[in-house]
PDB file of N, CA and C in Angstrom:
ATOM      1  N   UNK A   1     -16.071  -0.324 -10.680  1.00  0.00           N
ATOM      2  CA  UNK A   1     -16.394  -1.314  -9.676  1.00  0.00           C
ATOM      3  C   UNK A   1     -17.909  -1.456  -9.530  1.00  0.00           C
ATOM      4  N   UNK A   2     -18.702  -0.403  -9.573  1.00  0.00           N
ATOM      5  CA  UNK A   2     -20.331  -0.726  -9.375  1.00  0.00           C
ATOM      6  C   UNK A   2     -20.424  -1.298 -10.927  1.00  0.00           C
ATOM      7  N   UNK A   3     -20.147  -1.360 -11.864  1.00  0.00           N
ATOM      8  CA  UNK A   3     -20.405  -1.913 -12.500  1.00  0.00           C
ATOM      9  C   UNK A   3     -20.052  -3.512 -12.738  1.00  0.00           C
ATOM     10  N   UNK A   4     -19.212  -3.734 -12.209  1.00  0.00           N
ATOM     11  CA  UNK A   4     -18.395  -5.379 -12.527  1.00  0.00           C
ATOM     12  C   UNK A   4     -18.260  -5.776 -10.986  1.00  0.00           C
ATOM     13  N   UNK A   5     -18.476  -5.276 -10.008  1.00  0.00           N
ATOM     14  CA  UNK A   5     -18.324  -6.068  -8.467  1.00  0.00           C
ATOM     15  C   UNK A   5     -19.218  -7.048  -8.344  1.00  0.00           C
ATOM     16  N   UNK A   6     -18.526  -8.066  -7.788  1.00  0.00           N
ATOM     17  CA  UNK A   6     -19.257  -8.827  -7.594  1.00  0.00           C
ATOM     18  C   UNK A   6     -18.456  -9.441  -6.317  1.00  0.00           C
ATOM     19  N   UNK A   7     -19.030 -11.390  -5.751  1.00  0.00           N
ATOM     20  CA  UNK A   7     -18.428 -12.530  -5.108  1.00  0.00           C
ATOM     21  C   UNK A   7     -17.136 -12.071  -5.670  1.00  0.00           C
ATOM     22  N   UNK A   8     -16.704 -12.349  -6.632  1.00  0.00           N
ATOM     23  CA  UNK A   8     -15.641 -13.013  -7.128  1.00  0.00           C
ATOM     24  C   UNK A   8     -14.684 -12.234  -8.176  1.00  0.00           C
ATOM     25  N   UNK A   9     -15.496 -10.733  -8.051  1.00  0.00           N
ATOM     26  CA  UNK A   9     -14.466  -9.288  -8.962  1.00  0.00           C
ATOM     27  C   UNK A   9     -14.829  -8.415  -7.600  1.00  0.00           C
ATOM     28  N   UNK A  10     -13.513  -8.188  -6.958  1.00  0.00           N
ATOM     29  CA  UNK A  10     -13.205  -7.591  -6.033  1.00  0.00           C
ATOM     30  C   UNK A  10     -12.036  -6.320  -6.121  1.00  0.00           C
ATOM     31  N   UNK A  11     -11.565  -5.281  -5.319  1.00  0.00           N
ATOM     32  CA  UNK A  11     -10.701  -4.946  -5.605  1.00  0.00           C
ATOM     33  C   UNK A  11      -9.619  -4.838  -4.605  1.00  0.00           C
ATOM     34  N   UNK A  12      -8.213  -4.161  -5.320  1.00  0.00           N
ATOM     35  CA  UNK A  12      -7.350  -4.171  -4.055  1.00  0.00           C
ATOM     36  C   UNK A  12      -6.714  -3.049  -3.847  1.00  0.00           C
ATOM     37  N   UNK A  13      -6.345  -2.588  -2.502  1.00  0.00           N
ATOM     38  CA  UNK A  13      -6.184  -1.118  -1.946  1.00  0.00           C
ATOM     39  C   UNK A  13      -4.700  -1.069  -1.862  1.00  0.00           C
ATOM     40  N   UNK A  14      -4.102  -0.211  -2.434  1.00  0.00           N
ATOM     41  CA  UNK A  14      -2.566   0.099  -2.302  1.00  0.00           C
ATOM     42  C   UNK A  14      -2.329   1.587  -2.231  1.00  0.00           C
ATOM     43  N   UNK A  15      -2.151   1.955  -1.531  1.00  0.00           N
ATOM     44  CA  UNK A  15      -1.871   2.972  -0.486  1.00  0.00           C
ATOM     45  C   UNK A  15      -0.929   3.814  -1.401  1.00  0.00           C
ATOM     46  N   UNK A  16       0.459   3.179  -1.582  1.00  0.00           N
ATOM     47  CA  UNK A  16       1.213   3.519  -2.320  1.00  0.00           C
ATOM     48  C   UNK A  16       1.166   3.973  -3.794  1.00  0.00           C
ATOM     49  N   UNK A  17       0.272   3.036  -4.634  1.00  0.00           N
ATOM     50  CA  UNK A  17      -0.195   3.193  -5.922  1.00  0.00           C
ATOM     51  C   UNK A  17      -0.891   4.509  -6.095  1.00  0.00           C
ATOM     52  N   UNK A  18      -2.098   4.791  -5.462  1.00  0.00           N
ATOM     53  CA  UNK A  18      -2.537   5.776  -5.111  1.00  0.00           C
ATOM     54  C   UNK A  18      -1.452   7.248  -4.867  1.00  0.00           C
ATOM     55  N   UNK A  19      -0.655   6.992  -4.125  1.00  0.00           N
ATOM     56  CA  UNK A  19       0.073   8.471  -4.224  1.00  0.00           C
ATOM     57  C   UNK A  19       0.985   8.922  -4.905  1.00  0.00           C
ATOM     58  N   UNK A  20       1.343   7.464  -5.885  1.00  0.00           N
ATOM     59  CA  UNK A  20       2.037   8.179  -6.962  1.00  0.00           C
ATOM     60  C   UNK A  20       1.026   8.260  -8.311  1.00  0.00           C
ATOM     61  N   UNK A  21       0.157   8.196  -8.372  1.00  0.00           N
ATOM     62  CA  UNK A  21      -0.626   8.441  -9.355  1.00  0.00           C
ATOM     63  C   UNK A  21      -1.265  10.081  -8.943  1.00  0.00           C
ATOM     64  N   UNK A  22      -0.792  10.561  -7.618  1.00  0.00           N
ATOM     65  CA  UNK A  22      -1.778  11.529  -7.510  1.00  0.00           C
ATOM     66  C   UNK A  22      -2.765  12.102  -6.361  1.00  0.00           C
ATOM     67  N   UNK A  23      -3.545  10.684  -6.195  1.00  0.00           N
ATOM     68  CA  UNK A  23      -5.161  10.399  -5.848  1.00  0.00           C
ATOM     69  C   UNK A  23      -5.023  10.477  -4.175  1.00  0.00           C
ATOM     70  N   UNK A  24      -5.458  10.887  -3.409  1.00  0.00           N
ATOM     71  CA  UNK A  24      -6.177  10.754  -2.016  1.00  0.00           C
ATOM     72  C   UNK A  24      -6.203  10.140  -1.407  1.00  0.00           C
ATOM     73  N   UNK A  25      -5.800   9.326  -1.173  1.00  0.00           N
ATOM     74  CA  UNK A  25      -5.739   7.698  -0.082  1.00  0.00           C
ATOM     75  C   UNK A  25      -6.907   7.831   0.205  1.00  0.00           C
ATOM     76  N   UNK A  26      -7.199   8.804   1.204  1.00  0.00           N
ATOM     77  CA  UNK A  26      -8.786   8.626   1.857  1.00  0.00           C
ATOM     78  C   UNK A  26      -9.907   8.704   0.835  1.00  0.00           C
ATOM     79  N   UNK A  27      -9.834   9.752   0.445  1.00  0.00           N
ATOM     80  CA  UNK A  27     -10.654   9.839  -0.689  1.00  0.00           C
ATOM     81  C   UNK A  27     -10.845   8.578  -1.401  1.00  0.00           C
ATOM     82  N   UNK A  28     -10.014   7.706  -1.973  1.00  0.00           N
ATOM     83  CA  UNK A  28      -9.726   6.560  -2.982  1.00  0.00           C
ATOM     84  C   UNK A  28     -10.587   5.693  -1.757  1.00  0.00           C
ATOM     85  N   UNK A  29     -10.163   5.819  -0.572  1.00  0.00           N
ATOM     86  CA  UNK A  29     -10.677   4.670   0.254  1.00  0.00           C
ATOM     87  C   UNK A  29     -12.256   4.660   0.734  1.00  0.00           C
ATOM     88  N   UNK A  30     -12.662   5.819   0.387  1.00  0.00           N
ATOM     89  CA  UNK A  30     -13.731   5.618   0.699  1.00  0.00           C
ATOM     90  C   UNK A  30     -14.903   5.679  -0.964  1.00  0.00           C
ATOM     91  N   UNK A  31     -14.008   5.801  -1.601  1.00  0.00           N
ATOM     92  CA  UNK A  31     -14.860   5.676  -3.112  1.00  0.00           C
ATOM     93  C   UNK A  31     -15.020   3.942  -3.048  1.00  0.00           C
ATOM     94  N   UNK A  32     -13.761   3.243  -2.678  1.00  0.00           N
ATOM     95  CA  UNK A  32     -13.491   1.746  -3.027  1.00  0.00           C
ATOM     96  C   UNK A  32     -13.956   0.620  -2.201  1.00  0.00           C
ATOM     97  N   UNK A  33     -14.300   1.376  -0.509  1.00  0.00           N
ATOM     98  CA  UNK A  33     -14.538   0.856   0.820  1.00  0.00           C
ATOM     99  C   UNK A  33     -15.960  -0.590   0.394  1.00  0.00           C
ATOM    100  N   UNK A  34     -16.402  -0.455  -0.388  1.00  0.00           N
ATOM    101  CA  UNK A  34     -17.348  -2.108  -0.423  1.00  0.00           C
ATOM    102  C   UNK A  34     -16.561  -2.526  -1.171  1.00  0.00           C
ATOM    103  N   UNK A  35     -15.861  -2.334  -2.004  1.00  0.00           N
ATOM    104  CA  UNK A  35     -15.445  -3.482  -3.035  1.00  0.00           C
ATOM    105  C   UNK A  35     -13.795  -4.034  -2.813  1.00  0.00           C
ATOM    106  N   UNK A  36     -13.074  -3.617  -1.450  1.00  0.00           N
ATOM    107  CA  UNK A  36     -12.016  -3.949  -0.929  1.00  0.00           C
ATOM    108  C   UNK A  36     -12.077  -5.496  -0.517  1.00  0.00           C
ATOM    109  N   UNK A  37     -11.017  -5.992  -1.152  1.00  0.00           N
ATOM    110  CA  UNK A  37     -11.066  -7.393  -0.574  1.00  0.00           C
ATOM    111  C   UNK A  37      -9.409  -8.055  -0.488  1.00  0.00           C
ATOM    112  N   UNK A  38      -8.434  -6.842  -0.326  1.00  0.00           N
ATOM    113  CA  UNK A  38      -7.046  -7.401  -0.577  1.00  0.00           C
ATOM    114  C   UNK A  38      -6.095  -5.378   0.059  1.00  0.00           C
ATOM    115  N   UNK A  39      -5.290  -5.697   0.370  1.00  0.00           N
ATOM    116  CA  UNK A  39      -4.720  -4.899   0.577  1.00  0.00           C
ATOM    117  C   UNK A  39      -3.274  -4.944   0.728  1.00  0.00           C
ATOM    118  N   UNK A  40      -2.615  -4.415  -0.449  1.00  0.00           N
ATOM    119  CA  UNK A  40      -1.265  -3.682  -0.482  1.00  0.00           C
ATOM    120  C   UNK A  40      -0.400  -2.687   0.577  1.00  0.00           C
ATOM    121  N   UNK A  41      -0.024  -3.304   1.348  1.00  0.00           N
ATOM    122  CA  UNK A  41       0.744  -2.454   2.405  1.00  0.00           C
ATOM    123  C   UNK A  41       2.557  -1.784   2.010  1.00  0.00           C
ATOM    124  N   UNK A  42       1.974  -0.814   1.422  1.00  0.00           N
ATOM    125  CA  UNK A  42       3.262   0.332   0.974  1.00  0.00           C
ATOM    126  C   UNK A  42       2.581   1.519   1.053  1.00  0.00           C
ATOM    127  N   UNK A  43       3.540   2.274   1.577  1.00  0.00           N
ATOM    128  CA  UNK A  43       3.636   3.915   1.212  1.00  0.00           C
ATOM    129  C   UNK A  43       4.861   4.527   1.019  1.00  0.00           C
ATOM    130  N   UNK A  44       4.059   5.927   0.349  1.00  0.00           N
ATOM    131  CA  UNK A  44       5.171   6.607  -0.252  1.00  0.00           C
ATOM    132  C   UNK A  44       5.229   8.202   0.108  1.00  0.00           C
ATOM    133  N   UNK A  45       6.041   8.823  -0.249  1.00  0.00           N
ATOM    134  CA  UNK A  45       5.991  10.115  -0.201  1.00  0.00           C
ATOM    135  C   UNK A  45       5.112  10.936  -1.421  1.00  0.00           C
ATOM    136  N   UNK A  46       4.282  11.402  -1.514  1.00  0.00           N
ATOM    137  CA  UNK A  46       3.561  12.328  -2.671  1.00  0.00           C
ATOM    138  C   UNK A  46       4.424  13.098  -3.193  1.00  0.00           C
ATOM    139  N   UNK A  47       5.124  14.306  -2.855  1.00  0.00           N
ATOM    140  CA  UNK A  47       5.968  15.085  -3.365  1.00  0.00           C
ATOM    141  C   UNK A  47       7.359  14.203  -4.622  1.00  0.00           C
ATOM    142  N   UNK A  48       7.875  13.107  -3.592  1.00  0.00           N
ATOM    143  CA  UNK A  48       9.133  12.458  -4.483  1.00  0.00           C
ATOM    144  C   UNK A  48       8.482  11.609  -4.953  1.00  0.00           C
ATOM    145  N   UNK A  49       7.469  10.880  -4.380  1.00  0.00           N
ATOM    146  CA  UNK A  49       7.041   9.721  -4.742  1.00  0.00           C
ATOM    147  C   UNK A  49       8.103   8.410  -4.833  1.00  0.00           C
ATOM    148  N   UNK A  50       8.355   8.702  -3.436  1.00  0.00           N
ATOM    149  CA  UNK A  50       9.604   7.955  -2.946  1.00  0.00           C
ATOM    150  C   UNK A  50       8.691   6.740  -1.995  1.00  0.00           C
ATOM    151  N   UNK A  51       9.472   5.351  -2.364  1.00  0.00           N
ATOM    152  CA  UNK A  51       8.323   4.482  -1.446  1.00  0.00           C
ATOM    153  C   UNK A  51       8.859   4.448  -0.137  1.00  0.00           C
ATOM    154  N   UNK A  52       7.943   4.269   1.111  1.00  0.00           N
ATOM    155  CA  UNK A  52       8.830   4.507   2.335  1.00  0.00           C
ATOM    156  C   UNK A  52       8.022   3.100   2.780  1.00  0.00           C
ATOM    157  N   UNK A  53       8.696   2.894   4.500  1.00  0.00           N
ATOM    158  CA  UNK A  53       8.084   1.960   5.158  1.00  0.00           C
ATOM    159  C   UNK A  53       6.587   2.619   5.576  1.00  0.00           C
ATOM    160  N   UNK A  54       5.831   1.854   5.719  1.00  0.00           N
ATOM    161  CA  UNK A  54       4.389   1.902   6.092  1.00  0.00           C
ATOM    162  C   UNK A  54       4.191   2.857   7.465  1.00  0.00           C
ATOM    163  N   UNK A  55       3.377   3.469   7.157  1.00  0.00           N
ATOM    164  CA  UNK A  55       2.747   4.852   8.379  1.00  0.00           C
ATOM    165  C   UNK A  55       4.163   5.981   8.115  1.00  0.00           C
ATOM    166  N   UNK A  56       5.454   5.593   7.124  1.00  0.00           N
ATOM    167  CA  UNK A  56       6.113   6.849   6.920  1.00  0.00           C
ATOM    168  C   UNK A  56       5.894   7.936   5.780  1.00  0.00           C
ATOM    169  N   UNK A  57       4.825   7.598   5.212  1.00  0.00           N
ATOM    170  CA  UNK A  57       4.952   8.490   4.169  1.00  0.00           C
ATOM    171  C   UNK A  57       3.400   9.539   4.429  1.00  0.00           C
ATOM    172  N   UNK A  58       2.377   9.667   3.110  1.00  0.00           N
ATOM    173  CA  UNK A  58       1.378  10.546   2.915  1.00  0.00           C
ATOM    174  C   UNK A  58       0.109   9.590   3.012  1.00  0.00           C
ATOM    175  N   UNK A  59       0.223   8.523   3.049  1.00  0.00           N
ATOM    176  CA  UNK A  59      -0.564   7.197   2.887  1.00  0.00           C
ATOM    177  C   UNK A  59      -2.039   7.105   3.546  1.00  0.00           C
ATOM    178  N   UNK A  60      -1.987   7.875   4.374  1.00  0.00           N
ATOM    179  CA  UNK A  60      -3.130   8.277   5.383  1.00  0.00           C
ATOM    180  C   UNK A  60      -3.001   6.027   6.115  1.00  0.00           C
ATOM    181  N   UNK A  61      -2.118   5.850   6.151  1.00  0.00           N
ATOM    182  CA  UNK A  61      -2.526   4.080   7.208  1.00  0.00           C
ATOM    183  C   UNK A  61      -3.025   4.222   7.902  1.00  0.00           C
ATOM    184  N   UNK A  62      -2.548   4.441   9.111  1.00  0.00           N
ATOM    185  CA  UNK A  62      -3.342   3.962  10.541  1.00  0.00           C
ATOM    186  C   UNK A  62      -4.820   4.887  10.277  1.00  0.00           C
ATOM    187  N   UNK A  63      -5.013   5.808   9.475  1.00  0.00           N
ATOM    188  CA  UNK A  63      -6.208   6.264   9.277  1.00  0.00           C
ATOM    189  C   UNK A  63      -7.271   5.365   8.906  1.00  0.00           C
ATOM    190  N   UNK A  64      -6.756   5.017   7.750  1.00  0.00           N
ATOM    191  CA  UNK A  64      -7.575   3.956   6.759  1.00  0.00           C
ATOM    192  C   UNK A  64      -7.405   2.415   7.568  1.00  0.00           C
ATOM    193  N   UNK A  65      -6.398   2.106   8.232  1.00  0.00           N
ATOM    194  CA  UNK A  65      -6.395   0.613   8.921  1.00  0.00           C
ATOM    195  C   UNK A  65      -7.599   0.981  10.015  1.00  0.00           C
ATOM    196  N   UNK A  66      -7.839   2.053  10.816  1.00  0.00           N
ATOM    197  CA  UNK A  66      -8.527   2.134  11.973  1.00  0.00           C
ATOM    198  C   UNK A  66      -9.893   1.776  10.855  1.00  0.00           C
ATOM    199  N   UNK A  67     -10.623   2.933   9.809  1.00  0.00           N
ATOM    200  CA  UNK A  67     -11.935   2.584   8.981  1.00  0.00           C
ATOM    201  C   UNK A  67     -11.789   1.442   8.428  1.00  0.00           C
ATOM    202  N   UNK A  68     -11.115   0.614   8.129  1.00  0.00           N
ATOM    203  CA  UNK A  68     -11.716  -0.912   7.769  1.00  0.00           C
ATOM    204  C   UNK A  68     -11.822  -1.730   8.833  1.00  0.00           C
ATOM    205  N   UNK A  69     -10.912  -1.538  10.243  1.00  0.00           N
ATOM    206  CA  UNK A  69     -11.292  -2.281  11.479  1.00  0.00           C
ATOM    207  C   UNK A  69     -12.433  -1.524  11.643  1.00  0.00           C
ATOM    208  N   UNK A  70     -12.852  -0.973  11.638  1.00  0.00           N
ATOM    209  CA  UNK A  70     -14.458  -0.336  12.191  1.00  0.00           C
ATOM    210  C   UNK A  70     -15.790  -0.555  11.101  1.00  0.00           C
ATOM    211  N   UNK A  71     -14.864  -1.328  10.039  1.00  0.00           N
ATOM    212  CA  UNK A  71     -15.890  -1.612   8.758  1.00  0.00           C
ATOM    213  C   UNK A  71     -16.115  -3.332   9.389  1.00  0.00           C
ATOM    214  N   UNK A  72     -15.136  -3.691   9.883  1.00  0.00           N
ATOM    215  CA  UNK A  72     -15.522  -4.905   9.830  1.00  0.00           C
ATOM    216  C   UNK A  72     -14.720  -5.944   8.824  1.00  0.00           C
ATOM    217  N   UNK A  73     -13.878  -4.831   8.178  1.00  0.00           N
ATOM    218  CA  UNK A  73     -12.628  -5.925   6.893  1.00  0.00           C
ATOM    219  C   UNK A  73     -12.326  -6.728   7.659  1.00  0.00           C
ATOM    220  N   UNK A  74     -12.254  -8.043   6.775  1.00  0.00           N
ATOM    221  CA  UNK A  74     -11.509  -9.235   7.168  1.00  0.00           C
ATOM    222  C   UNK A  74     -10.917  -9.339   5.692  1.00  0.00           C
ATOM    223  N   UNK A  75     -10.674  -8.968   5.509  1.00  0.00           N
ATOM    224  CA  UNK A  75      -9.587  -9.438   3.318  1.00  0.00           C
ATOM    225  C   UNK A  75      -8.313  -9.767   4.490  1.00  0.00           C
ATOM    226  N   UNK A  76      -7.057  -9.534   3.269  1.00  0.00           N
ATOM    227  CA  UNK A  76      -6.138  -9.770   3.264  1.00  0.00           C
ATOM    228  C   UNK A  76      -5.405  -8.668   3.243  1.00  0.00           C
ATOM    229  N   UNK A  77      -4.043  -8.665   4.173  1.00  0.00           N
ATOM    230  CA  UNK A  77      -2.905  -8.017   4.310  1.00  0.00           C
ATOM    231  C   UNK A  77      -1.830  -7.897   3.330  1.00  0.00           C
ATOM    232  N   UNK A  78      -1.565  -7.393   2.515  1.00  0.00           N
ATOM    233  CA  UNK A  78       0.068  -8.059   2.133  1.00  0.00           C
ATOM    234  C   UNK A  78       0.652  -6.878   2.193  1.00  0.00           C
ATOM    235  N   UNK A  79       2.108  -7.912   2.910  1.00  0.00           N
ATOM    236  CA  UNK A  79       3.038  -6.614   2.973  1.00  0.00           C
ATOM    237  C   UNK A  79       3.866  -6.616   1.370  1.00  0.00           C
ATOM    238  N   UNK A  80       3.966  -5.502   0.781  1.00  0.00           N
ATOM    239  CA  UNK A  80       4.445  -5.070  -0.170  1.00  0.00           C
ATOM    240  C   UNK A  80       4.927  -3.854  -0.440  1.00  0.00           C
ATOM    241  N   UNK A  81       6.710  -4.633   0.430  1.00  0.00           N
ATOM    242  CA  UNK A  81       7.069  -3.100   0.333  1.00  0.00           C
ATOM    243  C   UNK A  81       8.315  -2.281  -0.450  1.00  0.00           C
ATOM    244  N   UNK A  82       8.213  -2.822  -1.214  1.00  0.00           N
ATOM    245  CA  UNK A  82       9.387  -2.354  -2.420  1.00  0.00           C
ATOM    246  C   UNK A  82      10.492  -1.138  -1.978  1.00  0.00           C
ATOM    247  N   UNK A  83      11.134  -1.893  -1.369  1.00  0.00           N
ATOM    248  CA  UNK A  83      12.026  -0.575  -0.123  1.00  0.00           C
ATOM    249  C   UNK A  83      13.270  -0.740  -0.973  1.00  0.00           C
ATOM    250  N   UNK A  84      13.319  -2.154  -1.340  1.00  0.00           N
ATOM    251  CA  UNK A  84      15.056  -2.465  -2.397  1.00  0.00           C
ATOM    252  C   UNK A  84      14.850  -2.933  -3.165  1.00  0.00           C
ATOM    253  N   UNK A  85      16.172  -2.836  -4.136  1.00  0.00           N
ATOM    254  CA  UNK A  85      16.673  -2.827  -5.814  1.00  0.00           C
ATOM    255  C   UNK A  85      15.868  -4.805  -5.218  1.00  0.00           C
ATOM    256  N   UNK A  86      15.086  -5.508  -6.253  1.00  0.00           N
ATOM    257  CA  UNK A  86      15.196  -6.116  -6.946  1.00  0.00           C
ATOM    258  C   UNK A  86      14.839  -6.878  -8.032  1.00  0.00           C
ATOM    259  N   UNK A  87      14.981  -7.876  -8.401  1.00  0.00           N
ATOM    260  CA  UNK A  87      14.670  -8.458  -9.797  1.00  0.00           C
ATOM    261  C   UNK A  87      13.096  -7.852 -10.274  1.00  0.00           C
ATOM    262  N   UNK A  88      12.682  -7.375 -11.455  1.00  0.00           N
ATOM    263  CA  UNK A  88      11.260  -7.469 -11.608  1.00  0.00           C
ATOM    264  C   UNK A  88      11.087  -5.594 -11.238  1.00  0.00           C
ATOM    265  N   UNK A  89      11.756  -4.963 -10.425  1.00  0.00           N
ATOM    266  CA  UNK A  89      10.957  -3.477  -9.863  1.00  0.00           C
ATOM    267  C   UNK A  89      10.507  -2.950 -11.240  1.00  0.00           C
ATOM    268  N   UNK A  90      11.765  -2.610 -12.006  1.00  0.00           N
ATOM    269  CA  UNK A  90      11.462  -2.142 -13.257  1.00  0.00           C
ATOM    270  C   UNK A  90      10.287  -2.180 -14.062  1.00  0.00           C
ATOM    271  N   UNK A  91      10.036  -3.687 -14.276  1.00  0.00           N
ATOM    272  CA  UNK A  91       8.598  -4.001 -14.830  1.00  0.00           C
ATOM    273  C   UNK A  91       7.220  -3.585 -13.982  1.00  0.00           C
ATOM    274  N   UNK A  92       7.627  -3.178 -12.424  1.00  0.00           N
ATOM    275  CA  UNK A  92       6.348  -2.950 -11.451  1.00  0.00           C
ATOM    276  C   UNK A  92       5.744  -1.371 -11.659  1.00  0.00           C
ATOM    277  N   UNK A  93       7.587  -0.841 -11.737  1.00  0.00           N
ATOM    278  CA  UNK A  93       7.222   0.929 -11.639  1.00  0.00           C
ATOM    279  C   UNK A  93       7.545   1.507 -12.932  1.00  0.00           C
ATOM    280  N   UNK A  94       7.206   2.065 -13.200  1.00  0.00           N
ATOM    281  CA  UNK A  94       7.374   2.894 -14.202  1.00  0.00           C
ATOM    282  C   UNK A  94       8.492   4.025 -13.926  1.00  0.00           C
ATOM    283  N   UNK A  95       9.831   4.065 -14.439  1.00  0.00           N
ATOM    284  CA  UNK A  95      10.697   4.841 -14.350  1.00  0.00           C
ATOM    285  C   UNK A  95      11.669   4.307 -12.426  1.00  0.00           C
ATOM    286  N   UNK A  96      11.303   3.204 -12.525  1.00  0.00           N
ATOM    287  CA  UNK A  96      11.397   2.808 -10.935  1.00  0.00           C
ATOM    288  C   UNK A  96      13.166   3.563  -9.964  1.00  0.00           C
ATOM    289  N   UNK A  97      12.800   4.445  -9.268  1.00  0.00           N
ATOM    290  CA  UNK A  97      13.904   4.940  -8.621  1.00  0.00           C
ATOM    291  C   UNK A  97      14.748   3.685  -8.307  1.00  0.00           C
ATOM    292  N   UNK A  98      16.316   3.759  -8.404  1.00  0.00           N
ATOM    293  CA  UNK A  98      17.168   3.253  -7.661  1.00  0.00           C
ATOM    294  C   UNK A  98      17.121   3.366  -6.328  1.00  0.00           C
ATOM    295  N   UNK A  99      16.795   2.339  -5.355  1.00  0.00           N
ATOM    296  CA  UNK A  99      16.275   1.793  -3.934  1.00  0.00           C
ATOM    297  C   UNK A  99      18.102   2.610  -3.216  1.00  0.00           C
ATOM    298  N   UNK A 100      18.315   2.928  -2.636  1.00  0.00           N
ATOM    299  CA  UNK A 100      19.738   3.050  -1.768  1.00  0.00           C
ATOM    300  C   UNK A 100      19.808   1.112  -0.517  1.00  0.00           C
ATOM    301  N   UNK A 101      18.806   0.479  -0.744  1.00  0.00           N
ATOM    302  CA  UNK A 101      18.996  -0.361   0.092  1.00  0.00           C
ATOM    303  C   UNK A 101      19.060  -1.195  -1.306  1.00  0.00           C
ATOM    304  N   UNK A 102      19.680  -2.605  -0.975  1.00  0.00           N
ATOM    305  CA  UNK A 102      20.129  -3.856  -2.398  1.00  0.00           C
ATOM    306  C   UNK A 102      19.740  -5.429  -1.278  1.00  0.00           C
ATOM    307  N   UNK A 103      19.969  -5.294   0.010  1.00  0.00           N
ATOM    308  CA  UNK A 103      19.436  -6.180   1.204  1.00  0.00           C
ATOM    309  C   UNK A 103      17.716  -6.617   1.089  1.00  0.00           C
ATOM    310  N   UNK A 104      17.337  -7.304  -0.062  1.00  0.00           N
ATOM    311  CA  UNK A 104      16.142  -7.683   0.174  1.00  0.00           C
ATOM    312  C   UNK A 104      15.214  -8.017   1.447  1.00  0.00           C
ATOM    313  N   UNK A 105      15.933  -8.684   2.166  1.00  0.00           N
ATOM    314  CA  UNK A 105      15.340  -9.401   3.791  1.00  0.00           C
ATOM    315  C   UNK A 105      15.953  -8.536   4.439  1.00  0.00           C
ATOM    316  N   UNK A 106      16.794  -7.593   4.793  1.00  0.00           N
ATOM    317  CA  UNK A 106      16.865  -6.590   5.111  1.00  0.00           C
ATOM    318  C   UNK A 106      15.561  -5.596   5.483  1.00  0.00           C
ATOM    319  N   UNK A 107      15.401  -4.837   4.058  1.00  0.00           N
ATOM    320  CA  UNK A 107      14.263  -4.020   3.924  1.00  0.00           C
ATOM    321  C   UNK A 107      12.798  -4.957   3.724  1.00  0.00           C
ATOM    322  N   UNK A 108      12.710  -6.224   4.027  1.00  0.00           N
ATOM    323  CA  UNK A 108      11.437  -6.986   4.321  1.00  0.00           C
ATOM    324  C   UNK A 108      11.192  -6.583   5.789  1.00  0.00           C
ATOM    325  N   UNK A 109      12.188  -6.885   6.585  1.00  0.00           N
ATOM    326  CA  UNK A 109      12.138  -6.779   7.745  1.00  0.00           C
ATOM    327  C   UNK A 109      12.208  -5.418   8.297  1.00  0.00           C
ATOM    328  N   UNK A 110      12.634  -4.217   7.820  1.00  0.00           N
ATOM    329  CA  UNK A 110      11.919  -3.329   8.016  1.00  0.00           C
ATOM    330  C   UNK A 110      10.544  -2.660   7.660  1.00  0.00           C
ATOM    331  N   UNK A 111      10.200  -3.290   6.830  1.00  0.00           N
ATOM    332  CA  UNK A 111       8.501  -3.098   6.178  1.00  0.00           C
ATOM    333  C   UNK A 111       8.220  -3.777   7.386  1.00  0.00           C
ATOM    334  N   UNK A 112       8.527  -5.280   7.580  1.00  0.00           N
ATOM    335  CA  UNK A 112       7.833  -5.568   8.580  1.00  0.00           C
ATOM    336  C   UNK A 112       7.396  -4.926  10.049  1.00  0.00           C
ATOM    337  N   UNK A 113       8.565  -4.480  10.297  1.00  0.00           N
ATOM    338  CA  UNK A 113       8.844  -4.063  11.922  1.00  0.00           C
ATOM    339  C   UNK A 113       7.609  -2.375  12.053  1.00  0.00           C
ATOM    340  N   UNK A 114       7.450  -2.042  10.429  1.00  0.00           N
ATOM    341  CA  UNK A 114       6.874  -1.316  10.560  1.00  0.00           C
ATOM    342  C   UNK A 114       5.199  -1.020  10.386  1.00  0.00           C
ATOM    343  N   UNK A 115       5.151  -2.260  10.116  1.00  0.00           N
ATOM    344  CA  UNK A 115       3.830  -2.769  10.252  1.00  0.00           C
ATOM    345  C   UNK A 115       2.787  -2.900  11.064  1.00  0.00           C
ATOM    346  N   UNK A 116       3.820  -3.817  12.165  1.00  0.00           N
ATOM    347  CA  UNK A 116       3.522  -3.930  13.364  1.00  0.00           C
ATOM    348  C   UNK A 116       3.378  -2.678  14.813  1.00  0.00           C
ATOM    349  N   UNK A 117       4.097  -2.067  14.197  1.00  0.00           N
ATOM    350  CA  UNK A 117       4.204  -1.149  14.953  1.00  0.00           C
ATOM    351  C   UNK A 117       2.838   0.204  14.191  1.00  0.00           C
ATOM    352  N   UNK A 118       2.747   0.177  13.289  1.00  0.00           N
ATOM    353  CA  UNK A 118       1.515   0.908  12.906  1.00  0.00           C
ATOM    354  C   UNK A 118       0.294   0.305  13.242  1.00  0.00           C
ATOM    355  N   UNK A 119       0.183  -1.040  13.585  1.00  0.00           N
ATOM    356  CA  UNK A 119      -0.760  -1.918  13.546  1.00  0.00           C
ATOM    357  C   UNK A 119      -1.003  -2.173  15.325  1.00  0.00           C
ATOM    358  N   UNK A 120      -0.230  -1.763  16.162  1.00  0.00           N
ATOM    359  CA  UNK A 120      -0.360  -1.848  17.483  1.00  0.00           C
ATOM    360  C   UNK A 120      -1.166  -0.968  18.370  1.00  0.00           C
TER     361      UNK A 120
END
């Protein structure tokens, strides 16, 4: 990123990505904190590397949501929360667990509900 950041090469923060690769949320967030301009709202468990609803897993959120409200972020939100089986997971995850939920708007609406409620 210090090498290629710019206006218009930005990067984006996924919470989730991060803990199944391994890496630190916080740590990651504060290596990445100027060049954030988009944000992936999922987490997961580190140990299973199971994706959960948002503020349930290792994700450090409301940690990292409080330091970019105090940074001054204005990017973008997206909720992305891969809670159920569908079309496409396969190609997203690598080895992608079978979801126990198949209710797409179902488990939207619990990503959602949990959003808000981390976000309050």
């Amino acid at each position: 990123m210090k090498q290629f950041a710019g206006e218009t090469f930005r990067c984006t923060f996924d919470f989730a990505n991060f803990i199944e690769c391994g890496q630190d949320t916080l740590e990651a967030y504060h290596m990445l904190k100027p060049y954030i301009a988009y944000v992936h709202v999922k987490d997961a468990i580190r140990e299973t590397r199971e994706i959960v609803p948002a503020g349930q897993g290792d994700g450090k959120l409301s940690e990292i949501f409080t330091l970019l409200d105090q940074s001054g972020y204005e990017g973008t939100l997206s909720l992305e929360p891969h809670l159920a089986n569908f079309s496409g997971l396969n190609s997203l995850e690598k080895d992608a667990a079978v979801r126990a939920e198949n209710d797409t708007e179902r488990a939207f609406h619990v990503a959602y509900r949990a959003l808000i409620q981390l976000l309050s």
